[in-house]
PDB file of N, CA and C in Angstrom:
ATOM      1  N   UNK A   1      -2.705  41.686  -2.623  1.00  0.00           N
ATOM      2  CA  UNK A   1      -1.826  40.563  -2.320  1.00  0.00           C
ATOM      3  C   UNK A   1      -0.661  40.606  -3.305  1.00  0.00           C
ATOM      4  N   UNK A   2       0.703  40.467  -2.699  1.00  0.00           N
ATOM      5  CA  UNK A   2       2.066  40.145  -3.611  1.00  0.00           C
ATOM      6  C   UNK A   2       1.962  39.267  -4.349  1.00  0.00           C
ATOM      7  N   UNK A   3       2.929  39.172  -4.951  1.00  0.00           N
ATOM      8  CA  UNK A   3       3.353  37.550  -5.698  1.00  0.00           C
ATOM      9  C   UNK A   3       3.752  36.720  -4.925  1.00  0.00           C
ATOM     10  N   UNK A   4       4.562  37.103  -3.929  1.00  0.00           N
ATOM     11  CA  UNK A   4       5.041  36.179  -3.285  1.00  0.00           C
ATOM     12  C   UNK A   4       4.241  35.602  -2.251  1.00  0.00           C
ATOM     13  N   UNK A   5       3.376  36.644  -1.770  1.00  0.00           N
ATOM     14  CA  UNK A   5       2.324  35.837  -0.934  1.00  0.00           C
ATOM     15  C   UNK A   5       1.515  34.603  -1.608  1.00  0.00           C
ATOM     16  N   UNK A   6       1.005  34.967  -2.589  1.00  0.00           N
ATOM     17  CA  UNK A   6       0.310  34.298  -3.323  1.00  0.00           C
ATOM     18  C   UNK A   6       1.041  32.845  -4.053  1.00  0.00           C
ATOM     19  N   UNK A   7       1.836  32.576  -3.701  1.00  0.00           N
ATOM     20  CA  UNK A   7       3.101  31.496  -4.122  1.00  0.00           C
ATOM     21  C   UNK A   7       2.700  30.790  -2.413  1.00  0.00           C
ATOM     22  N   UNK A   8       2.864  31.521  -1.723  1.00  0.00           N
ATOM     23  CA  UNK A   8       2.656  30.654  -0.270  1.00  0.00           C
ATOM     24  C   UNK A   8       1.582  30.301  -0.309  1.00  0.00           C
ATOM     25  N   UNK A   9       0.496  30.953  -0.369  1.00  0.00           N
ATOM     26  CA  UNK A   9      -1.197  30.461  -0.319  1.00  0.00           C
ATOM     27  C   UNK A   9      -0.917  29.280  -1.124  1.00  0.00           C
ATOM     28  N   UNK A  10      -0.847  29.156  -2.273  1.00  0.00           N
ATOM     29  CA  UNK A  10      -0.724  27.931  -3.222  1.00  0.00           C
ATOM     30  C   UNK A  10      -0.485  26.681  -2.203  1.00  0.00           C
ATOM     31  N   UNK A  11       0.474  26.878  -2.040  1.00  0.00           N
ATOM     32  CA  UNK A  11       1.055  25.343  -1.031  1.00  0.00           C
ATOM     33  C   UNK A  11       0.713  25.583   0.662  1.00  0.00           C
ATOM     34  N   UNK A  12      -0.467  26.259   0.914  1.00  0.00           N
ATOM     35  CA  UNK A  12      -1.470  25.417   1.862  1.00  0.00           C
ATOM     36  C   UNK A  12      -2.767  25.671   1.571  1.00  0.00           C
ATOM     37  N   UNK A  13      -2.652  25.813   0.295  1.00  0.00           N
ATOM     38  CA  UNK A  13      -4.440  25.083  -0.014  1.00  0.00           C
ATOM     39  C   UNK A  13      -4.631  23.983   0.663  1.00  0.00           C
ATOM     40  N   UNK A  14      -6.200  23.910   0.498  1.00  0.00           N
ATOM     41  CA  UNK A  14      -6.287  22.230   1.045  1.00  0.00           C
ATOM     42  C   UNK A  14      -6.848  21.728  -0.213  1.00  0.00           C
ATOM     43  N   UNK A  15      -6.027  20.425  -0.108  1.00  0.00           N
ATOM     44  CA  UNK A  15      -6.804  19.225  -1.109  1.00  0.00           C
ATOM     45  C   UNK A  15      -7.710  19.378  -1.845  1.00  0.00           C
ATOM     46  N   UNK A  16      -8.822  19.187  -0.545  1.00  0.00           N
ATOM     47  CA  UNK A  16     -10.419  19.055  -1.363  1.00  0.00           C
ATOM     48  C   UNK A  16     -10.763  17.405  -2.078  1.00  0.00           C
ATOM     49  N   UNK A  17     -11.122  17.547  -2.454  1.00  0.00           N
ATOM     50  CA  UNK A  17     -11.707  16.155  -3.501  1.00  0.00           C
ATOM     51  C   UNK A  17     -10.643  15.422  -3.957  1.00  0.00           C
ATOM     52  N   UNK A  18      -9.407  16.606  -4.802  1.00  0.00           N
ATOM     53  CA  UNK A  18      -8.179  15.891  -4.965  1.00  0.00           C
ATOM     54  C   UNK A  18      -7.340  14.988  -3.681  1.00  0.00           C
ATOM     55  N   UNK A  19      -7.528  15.685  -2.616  1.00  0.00           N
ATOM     56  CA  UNK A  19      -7.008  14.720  -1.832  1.00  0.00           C
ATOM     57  C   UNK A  19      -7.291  13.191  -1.587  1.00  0.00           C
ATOM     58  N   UNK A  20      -9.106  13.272  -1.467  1.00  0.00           N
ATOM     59  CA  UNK A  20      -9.641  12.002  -1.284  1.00  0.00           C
ATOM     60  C   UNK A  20      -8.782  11.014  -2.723  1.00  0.00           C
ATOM     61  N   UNK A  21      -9.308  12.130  -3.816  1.00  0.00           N
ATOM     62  CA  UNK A  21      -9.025  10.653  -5.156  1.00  0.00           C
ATOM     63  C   UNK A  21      -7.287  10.367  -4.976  1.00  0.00           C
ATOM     64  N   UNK A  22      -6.924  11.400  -4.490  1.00  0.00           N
ATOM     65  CA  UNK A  22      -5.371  10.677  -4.924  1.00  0.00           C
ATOM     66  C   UNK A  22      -5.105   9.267  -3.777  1.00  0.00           C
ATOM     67  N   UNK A  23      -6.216   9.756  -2.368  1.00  0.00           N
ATOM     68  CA  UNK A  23      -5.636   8.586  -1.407  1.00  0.00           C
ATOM     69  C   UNK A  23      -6.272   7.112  -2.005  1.00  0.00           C
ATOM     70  N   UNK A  24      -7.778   7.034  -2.742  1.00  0.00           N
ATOM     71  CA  UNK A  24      -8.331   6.393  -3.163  1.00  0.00           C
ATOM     72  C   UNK A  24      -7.622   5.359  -4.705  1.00  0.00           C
ATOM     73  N   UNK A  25      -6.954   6.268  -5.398  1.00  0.00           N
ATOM     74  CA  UNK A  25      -6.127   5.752  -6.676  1.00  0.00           C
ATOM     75  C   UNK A  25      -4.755   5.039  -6.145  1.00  0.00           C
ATOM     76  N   UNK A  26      -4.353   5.381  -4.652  1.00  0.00           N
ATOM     77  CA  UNK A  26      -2.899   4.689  -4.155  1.00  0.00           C
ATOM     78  C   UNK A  26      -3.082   3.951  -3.357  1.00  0.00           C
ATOM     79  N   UNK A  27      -4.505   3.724  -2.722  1.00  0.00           N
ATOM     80  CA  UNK A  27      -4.350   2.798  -1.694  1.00  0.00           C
ATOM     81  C   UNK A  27      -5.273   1.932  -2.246  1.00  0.00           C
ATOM     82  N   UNK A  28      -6.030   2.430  -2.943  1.00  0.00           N
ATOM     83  CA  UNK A  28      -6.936   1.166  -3.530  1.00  0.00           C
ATOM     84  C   UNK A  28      -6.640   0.624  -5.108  1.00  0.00           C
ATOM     85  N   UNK A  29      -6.256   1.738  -5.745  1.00  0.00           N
ATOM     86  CA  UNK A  29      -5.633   1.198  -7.183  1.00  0.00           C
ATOM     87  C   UNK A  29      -4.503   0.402  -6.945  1.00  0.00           C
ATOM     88  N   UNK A  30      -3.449   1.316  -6.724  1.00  0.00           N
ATOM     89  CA  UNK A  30      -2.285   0.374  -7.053  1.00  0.00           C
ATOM     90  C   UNK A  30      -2.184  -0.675  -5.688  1.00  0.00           C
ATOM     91  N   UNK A  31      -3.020  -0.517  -5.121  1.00  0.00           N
ATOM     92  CA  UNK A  31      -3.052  -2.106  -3.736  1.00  0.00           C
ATOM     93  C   UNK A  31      -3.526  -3.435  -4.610  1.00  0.00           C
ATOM     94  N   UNK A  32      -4.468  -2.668  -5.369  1.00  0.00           N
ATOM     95  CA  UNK A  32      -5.189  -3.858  -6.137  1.00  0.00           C
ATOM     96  C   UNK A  32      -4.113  -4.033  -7.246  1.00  0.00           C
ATOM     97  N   UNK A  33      -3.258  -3.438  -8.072  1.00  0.00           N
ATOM     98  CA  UNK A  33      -2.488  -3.979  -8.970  1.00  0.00           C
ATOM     99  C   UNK A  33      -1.154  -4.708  -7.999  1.00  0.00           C
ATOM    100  N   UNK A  34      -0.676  -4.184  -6.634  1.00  0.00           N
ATOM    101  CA  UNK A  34       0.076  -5.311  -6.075  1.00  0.00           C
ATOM    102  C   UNK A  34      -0.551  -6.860  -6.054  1.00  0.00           C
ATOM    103  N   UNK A  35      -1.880  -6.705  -5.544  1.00  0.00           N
ATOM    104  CA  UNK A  35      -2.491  -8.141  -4.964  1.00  0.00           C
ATOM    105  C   UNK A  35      -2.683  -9.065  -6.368  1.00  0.00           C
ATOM    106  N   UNK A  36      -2.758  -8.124  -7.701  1.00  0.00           N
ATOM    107  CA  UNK A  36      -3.103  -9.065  -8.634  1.00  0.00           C
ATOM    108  C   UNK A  36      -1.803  -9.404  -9.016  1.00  0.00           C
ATOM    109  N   UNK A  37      -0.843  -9.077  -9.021  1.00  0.00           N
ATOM    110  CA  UNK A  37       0.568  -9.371  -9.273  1.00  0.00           C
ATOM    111  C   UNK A  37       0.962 -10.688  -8.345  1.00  0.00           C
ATOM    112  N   UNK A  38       0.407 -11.064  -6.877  1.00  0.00           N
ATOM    113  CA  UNK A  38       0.710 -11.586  -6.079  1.00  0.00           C
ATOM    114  C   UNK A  38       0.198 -12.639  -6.755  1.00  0.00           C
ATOM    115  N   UNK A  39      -1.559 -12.793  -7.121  1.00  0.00           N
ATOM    116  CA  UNK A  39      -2.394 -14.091  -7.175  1.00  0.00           C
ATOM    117  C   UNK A  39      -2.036 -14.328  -8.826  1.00  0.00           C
ATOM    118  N   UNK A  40      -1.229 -13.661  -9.925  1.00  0.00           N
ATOM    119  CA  UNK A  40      -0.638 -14.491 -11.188  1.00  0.00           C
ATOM    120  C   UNK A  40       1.051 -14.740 -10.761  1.00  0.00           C
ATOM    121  N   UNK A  41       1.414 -14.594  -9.743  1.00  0.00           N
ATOM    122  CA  UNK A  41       2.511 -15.250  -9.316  1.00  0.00           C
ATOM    123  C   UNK A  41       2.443 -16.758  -9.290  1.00  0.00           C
ATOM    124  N   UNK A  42       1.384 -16.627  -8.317  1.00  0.00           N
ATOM    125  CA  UNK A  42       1.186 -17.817  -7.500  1.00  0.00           C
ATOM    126  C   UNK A  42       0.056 -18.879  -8.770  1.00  0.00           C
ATOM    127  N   UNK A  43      -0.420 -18.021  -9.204  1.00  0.00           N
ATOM    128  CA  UNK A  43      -1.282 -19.033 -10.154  1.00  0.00           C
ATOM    129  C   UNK A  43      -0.406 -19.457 -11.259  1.00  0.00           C
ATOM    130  N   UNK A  44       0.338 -18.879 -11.500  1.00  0.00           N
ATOM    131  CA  UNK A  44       1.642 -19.386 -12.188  1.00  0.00           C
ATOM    132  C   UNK A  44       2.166 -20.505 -11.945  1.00  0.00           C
ATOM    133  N   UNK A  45       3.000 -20.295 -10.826  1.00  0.00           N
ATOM    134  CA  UNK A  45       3.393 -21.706 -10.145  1.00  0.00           C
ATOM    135  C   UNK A  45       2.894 -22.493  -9.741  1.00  0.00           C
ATOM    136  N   UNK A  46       1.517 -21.915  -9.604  1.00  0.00           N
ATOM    137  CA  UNK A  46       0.923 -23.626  -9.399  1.00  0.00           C
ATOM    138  C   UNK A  46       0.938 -24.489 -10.970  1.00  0.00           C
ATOM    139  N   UNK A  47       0.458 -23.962 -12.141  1.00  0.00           N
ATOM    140  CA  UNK A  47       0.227 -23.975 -13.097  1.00  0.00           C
ATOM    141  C   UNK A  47       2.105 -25.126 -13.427  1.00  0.00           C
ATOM    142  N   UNK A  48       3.151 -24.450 -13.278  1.00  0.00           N
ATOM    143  CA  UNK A  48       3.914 -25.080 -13.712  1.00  0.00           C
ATOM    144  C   UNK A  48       4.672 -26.106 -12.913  1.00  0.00           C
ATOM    145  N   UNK A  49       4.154 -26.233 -11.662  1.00  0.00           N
ATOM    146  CA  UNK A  49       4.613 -27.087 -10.481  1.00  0.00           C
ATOM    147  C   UNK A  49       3.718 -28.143  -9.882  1.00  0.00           C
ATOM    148  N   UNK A  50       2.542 -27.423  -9.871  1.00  0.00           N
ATOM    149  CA  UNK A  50       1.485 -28.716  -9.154  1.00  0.00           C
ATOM    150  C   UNK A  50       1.110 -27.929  -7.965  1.00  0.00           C
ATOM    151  N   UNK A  51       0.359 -27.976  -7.102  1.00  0.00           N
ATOM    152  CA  UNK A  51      -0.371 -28.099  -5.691  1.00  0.00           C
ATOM    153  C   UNK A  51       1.068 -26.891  -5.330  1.00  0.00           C
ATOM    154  N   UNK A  52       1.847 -27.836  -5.238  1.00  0.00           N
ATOM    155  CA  UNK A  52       2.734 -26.946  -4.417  1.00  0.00           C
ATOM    156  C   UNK A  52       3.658 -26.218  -4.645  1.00  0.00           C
ATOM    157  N   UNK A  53       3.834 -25.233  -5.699  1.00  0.00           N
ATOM    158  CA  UNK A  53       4.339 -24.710  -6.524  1.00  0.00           C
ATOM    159  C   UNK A  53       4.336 -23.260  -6.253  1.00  0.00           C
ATOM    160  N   UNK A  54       3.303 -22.814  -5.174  1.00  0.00           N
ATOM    161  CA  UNK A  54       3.347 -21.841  -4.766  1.00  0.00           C
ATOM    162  C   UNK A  54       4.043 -21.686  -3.462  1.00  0.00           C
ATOM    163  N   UNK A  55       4.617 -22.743  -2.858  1.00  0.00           N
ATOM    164  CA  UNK A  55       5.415 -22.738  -1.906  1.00  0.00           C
ATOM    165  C   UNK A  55       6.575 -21.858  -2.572  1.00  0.00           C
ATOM    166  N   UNK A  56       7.473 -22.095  -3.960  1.00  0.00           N
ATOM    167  CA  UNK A  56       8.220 -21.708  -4.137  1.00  0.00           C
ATOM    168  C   UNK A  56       8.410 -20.352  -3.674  1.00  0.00           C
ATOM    169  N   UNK A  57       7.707 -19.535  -4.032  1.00  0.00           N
ATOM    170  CA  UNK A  57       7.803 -18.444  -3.415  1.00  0.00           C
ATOM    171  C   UNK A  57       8.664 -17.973  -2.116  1.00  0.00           C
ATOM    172  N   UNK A  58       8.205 -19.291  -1.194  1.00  0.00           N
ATOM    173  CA  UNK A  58       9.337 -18.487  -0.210  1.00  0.00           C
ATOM    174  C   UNK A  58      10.463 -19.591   0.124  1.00  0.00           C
ATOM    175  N   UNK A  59      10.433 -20.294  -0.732  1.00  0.00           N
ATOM    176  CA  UNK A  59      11.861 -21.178  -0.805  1.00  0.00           C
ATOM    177  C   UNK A  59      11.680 -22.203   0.248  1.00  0.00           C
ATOM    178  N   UNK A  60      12.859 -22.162   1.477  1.00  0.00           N
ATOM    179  CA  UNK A  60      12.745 -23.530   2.359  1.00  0.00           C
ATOM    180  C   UNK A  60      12.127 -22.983   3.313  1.00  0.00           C
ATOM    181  N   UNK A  61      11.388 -21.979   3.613  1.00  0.00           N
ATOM    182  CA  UNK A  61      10.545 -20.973   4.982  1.00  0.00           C
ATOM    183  C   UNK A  61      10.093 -22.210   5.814  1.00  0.00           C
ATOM    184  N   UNK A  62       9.536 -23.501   5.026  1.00  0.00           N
ATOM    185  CA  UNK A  62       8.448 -23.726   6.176  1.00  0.00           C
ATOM    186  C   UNK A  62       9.010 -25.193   5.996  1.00  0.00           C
ATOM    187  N   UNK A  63      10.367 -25.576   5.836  1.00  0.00           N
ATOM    188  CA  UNK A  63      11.205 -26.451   6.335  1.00  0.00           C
ATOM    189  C   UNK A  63      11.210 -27.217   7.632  1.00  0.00           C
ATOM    190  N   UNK A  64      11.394 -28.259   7.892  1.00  0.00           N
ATOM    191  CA  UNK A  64      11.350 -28.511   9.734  1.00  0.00           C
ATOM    192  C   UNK A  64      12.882 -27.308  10.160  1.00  0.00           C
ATOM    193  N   UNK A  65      12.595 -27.033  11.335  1.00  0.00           N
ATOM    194  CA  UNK A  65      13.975 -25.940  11.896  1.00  0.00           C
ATOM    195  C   UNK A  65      13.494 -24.614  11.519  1.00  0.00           C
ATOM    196  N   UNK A  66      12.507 -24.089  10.244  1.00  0.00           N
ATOM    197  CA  UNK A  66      13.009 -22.769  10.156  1.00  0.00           C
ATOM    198  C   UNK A  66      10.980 -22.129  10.452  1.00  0.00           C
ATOM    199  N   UNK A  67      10.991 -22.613  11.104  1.00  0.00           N
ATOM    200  CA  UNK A  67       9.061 -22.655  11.570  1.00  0.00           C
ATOM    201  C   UNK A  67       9.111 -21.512  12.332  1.00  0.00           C
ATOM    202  N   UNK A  68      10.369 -21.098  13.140  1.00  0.00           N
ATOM    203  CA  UNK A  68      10.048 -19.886  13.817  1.00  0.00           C
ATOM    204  C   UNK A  68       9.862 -18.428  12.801  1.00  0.00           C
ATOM    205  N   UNK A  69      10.828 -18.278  11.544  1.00  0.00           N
ATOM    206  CA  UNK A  69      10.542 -17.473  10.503  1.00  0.00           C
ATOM    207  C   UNK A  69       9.624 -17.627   9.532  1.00  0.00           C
ATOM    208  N   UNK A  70       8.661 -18.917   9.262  1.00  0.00           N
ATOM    209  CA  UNK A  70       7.507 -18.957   8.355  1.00  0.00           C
ATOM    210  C   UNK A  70       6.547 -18.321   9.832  1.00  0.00           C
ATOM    211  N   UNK A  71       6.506 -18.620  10.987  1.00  0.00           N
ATOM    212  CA  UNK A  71       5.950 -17.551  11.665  1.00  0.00           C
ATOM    213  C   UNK A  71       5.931 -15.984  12.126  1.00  0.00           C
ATOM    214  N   UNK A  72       6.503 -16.065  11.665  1.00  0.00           N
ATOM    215  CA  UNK A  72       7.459 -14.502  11.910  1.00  0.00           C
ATOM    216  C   UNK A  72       6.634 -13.443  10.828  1.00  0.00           C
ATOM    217  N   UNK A  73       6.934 -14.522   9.360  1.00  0.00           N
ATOM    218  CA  UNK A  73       6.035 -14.087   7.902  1.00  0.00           C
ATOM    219  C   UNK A  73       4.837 -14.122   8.547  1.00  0.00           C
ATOM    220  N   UNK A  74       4.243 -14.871   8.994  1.00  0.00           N
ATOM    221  CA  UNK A  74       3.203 -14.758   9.176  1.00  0.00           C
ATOM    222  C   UNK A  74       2.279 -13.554   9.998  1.00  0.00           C
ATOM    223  N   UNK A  75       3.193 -13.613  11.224  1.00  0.00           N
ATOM    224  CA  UNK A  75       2.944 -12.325  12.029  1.00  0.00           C
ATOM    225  C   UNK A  75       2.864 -11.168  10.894  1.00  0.00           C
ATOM    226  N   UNK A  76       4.164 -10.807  10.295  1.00  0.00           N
ATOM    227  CA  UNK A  76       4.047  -9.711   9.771  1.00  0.00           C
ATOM    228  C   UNK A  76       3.129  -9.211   8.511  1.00  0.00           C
ATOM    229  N   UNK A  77       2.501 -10.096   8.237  1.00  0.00           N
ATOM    230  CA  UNK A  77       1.665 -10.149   6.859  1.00  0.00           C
ATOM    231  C   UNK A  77       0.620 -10.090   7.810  1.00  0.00           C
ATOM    232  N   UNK A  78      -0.137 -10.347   8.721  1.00  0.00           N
ATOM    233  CA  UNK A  78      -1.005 -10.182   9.669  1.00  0.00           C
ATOM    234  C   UNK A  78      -0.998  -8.877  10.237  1.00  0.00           C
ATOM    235  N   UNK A  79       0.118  -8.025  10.695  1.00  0.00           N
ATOM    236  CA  UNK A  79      -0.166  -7.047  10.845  1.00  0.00           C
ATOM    237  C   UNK A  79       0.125  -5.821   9.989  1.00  0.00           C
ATOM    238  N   UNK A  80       0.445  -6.134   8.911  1.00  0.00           N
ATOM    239  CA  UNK A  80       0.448  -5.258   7.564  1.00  0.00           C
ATOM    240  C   UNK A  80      -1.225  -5.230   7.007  1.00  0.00           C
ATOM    241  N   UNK A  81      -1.632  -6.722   7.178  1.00  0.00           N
ATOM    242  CA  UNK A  81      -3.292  -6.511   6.868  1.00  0.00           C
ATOM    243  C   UNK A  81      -3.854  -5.302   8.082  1.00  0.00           C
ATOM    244  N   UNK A  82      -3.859  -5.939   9.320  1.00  0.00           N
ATOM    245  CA  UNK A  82      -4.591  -4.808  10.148  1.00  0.00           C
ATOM    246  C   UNK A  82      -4.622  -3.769  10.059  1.00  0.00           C
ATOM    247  N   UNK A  83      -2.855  -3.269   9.739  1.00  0.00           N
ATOM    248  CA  UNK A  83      -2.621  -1.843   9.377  1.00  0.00           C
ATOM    249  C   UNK A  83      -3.243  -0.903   8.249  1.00  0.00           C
ATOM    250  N   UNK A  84      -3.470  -2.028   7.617  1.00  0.00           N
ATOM    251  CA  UNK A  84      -3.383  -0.688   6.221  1.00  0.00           C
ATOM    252  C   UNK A  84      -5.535  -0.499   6.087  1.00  0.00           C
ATOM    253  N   UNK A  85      -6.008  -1.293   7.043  1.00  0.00           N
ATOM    254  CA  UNK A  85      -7.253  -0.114   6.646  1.00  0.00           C
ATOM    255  C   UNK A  85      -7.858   0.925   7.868  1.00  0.00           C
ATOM    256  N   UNK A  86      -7.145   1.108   8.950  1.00  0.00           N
ATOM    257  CA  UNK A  86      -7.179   2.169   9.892  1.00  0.00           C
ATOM    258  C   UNK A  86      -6.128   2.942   9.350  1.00  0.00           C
ATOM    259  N   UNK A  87      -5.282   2.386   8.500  1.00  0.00           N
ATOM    260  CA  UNK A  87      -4.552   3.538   7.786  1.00  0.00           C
ATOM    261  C   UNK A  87      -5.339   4.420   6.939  1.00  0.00           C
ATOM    262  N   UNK A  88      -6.037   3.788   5.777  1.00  0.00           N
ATOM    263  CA  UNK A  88      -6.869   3.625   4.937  1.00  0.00           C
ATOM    264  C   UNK A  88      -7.949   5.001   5.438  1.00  0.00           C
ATOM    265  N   UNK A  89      -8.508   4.504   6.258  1.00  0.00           N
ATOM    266  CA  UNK A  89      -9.644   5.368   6.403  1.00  0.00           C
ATOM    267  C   UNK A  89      -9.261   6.390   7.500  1.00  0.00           C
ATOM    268  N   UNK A  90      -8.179   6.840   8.124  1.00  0.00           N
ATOM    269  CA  UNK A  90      -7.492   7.713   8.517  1.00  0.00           C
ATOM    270  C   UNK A  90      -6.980   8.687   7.418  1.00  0.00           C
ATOM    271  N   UNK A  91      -6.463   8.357   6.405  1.00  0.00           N
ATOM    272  CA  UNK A  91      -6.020   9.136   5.353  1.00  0.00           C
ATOM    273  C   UNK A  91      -7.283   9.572   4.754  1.00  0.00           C
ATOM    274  N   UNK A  92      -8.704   8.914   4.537  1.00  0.00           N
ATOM    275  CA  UNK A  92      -9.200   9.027   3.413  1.00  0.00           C
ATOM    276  C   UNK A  92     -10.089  10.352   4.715  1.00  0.00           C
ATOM    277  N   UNK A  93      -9.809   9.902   5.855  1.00  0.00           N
ATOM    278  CA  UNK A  93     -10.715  11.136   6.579  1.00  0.00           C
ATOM    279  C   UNK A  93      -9.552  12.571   6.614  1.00  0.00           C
ATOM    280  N   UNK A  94      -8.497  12.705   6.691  1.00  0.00           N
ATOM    281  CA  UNK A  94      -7.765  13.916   6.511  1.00  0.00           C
ATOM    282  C   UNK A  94      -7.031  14.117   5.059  1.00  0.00           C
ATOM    283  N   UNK A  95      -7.279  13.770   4.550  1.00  0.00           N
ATOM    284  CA  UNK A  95      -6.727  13.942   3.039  1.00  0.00           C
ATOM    285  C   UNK A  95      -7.063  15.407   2.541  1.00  0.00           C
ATOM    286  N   UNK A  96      -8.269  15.728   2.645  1.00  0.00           N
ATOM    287  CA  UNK A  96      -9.289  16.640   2.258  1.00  0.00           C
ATOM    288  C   UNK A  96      -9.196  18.221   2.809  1.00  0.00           C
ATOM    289  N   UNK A  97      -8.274  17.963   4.028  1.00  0.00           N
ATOM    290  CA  UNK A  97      -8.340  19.301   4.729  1.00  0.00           C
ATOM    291  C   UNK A  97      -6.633  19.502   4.822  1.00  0.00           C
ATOM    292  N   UNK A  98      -5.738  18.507   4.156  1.00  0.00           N
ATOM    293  CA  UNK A  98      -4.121  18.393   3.971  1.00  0.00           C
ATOM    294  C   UNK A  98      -3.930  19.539   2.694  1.00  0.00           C
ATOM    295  N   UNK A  99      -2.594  20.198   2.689  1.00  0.00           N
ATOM    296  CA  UNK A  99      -2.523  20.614   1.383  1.00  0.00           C
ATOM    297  C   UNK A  99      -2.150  19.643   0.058  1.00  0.00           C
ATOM    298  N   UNK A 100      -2.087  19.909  -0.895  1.00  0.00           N
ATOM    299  CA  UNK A 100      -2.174  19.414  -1.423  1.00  0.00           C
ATOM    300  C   UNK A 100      -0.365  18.381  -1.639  1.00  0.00           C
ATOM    301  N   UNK A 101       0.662  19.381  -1.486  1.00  0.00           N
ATOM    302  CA  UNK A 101       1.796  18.891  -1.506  1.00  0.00           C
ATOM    303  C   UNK A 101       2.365  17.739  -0.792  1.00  0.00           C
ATOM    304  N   UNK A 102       1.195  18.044   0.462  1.00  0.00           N
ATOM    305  CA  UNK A 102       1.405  17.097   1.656  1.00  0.00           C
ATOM    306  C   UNK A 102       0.427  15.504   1.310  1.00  0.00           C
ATOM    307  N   UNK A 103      -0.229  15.522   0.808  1.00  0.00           N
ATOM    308  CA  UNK A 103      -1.133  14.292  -0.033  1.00  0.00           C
ATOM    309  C   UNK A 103      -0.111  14.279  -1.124  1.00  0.00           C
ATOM    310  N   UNK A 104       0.452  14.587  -1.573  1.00  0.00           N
ATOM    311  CA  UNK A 104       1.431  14.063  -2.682  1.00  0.00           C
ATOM    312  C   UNK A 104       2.262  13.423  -1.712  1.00  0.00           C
ATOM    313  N   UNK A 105       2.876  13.951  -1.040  1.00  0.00           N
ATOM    314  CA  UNK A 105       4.164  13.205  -0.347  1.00  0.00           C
ATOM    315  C   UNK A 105       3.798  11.810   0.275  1.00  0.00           C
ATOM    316  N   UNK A 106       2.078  11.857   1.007  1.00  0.00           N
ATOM    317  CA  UNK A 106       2.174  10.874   1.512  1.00  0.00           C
ATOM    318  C   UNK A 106       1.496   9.664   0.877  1.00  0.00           C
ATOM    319  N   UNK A 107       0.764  10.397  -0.045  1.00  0.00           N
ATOM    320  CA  UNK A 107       0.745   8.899  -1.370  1.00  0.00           C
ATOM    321  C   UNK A 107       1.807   8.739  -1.990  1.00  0.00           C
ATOM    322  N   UNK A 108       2.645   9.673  -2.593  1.00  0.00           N
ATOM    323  CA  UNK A 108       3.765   8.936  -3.122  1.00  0.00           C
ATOM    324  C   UNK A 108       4.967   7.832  -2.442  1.00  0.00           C
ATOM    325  N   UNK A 109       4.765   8.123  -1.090  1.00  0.00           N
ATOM    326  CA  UNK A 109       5.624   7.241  -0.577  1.00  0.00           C
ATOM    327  C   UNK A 109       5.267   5.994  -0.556  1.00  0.00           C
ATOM    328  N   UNK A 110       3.829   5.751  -1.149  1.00  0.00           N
ATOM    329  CA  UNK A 110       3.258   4.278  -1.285  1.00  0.00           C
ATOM    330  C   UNK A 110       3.533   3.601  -2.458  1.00  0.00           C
ATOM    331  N   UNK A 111       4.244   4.155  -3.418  1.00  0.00           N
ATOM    332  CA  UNK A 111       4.600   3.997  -4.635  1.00  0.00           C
ATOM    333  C   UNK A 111       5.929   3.370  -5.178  1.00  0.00           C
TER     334      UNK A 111
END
């Protein structure tokens, strides 16, 4: 085998194990450091506002008049949940047989 062949083999190895942990460290690590970022937001403001302090967050959303866009949020946070664990376990089932460059690209874009 050349050098240069052997430069191509490199970048379609497959994964292997590395694939699983990297999908496992981006979709479940840093998911969990978004969500805890979310709940000391909000425990924040409650903390310095009262009860409703976590409204701030989205300002006048759920105003009389603007009910069609606090629904809208709603939809879309509803289907961002659905999405991401048929995502989830779609990735965590082909991760393993991806090369490896290609599990970089598509965890890093979660980043």
């Amino acid at each position: 085998v050349d050098a240069s062949q052997a430069l191509l083999e490199r970048h379609t190895a497959k994964a292997g194990c590395y694939g699983t942990g990297a999908v496992l460290v981006v979709y479940l690590g840093f998911g969990s450091l978004l969500m805890a970022s979310y709940i000391w937001g909000v425990v924040t403001l409650i903390d310095l506002y009262g009860s409703s302090g976590a409204m701030r967050l989205w300002g006048h959303i759920a105003d009389p008049g603007n009910e069609w866009l606090l629904h809208t949020y709603y939809i879309s946070i509803l289907a961002a949940t659905v999405g991401f664990f048929p995502s989830l376990c779609y990735a965590l089932a082909v991760a393993r047989s991806m090369p490896a460059r290609t599990v970089n690209l598509m965890c890093g874009s979660f980043l």
